[in-house]
C-alpha atoms as a PDB file:
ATOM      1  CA  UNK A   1     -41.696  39.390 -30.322  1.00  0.00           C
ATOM      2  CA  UNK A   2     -42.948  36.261 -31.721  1.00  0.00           C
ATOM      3  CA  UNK A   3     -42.310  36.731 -35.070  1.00  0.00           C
ATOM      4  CA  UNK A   4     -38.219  36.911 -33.776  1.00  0.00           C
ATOM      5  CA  UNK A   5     -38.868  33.691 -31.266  1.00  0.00           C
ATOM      6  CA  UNK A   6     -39.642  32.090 -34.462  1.00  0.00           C
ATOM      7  CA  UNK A   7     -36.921  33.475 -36.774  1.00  0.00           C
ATOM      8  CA  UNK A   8     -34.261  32.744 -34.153  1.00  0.00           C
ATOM      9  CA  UNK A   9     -36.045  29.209 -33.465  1.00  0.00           C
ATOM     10  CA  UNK A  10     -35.760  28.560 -37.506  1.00  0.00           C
ATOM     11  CA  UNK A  11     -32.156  30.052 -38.012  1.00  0.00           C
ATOM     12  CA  UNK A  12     -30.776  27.742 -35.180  1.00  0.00           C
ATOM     13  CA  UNK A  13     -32.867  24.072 -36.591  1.00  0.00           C
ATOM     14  CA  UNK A  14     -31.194  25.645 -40.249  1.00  0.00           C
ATOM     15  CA  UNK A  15     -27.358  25.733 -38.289  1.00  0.00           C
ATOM     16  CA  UNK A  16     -28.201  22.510 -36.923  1.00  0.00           C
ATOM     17  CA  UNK A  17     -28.699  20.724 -40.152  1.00  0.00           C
ATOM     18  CA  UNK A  18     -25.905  23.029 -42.180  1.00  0.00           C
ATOM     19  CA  UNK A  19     -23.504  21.669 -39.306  1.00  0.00           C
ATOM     20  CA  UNK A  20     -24.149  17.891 -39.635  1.00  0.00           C
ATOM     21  CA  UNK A  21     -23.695  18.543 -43.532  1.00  0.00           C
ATOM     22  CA  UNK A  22     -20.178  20.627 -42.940  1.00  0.00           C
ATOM     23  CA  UNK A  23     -18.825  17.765 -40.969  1.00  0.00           C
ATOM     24  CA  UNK A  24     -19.640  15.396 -43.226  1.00  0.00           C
ATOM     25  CA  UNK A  25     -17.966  16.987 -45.743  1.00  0.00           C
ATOM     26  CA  UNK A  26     -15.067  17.226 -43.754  1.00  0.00           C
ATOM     27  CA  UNK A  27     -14.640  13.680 -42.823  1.00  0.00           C
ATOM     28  CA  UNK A  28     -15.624  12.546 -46.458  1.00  0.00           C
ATOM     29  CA  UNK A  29     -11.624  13.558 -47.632  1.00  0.00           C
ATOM     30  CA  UNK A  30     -11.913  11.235 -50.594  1.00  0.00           C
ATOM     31  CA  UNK A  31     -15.354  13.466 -51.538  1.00  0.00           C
ATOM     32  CA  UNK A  32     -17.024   9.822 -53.074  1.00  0.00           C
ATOM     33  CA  UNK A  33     -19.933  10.647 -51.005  1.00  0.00           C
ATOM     34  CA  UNK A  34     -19.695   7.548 -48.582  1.00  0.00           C
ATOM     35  CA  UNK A  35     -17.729   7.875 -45.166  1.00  0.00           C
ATOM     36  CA  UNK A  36     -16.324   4.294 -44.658  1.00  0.00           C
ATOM     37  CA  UNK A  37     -15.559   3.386 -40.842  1.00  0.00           C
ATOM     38  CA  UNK A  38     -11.850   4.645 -41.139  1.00  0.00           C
ATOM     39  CA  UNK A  39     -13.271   8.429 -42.622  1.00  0.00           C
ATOM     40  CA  UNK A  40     -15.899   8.159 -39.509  1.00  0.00           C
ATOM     41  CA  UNK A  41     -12.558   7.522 -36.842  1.00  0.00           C
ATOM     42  CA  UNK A  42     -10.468   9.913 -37.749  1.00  0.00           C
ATOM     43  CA  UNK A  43     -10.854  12.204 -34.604  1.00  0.00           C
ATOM     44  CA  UNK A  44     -11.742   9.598 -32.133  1.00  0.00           C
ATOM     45  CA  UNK A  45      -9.801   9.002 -29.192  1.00  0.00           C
ATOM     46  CA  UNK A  46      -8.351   5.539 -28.322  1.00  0.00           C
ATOM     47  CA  UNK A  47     -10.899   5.073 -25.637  1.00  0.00           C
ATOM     48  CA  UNK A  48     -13.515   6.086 -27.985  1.00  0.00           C
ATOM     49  CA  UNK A  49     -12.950   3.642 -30.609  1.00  0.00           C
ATOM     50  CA  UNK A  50     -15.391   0.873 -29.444  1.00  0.00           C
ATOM     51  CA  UNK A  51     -18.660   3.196 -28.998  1.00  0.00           C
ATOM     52  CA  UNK A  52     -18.053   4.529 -32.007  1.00  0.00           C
ATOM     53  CA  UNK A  53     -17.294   1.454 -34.257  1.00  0.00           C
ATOM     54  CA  UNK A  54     -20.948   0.189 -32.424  1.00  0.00           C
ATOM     55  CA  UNK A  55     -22.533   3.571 -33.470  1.00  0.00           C
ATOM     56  CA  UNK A  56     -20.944   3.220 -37.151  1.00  0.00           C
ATOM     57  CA  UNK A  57     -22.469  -0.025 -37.585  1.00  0.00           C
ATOM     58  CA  UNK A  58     -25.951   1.235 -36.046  1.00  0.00           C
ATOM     59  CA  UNK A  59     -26.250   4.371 -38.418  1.00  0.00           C
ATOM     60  CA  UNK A  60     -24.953   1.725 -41.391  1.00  0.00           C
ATOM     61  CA  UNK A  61     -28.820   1.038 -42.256  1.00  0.00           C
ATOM     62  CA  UNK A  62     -28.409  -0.442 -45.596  1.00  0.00           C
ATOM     63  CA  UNK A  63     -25.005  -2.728 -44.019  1.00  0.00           C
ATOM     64  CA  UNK A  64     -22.935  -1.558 -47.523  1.00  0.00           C
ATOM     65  CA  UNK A  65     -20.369  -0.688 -44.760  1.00  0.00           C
ATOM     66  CA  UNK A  66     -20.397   2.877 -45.264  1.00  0.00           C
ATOM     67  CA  UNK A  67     -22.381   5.945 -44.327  1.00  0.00           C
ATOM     68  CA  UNK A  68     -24.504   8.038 -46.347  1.00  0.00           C
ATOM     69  CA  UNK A  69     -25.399  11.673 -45.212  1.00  0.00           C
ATOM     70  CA  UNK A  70     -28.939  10.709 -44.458  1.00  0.00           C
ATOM     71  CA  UNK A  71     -27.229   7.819 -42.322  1.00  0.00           C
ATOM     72  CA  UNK A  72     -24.558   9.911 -40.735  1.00  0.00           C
ATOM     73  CA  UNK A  73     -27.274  12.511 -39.255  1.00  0.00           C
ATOM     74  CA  UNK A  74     -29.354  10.029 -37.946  1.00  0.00           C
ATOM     75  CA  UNK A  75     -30.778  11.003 -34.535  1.00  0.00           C
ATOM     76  CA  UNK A  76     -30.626   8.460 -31.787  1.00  0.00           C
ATOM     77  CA  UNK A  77     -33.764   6.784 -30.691  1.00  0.00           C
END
């Protein structure tokens, strides 16, 4: 019984991270490896738009104005 807790505990954290790597795929439609604000956007809804420009800027560590994939799965602290 343990041994499964732990398989099904590691096969969700491995969906987790596979996830955050799909969608940045997705939004990256130029595939240069960066997602610039308008890429991050896409899906947002008008109402939206000002958190998310804020949380674009906060996951932009380096400031270059895009977003890495380490930078784009960032957690929130």
């Amino acid at each position: 019984m343990k041994r499964l807790l732990i398989l099904i505990t590691a096969m969700a954290f491995t969906c987790g991270a596979n996830a955050g790597q799909r969608d940045y795929a997705k939004l990256d439609v130029n595939d240069d490896t960066k997602l610039t604000l308008e890429e991050f956007m896409v899906h947002i809804k008008p109402q939206g738009i000002e958190n998310m420009t804020k949380e674009f800027h906060r996951r932009d560590k380096d400031q270059n104005g895009t977003l890495t994939q380490e930078e784009y799965t960032l957690k929130k602290k």
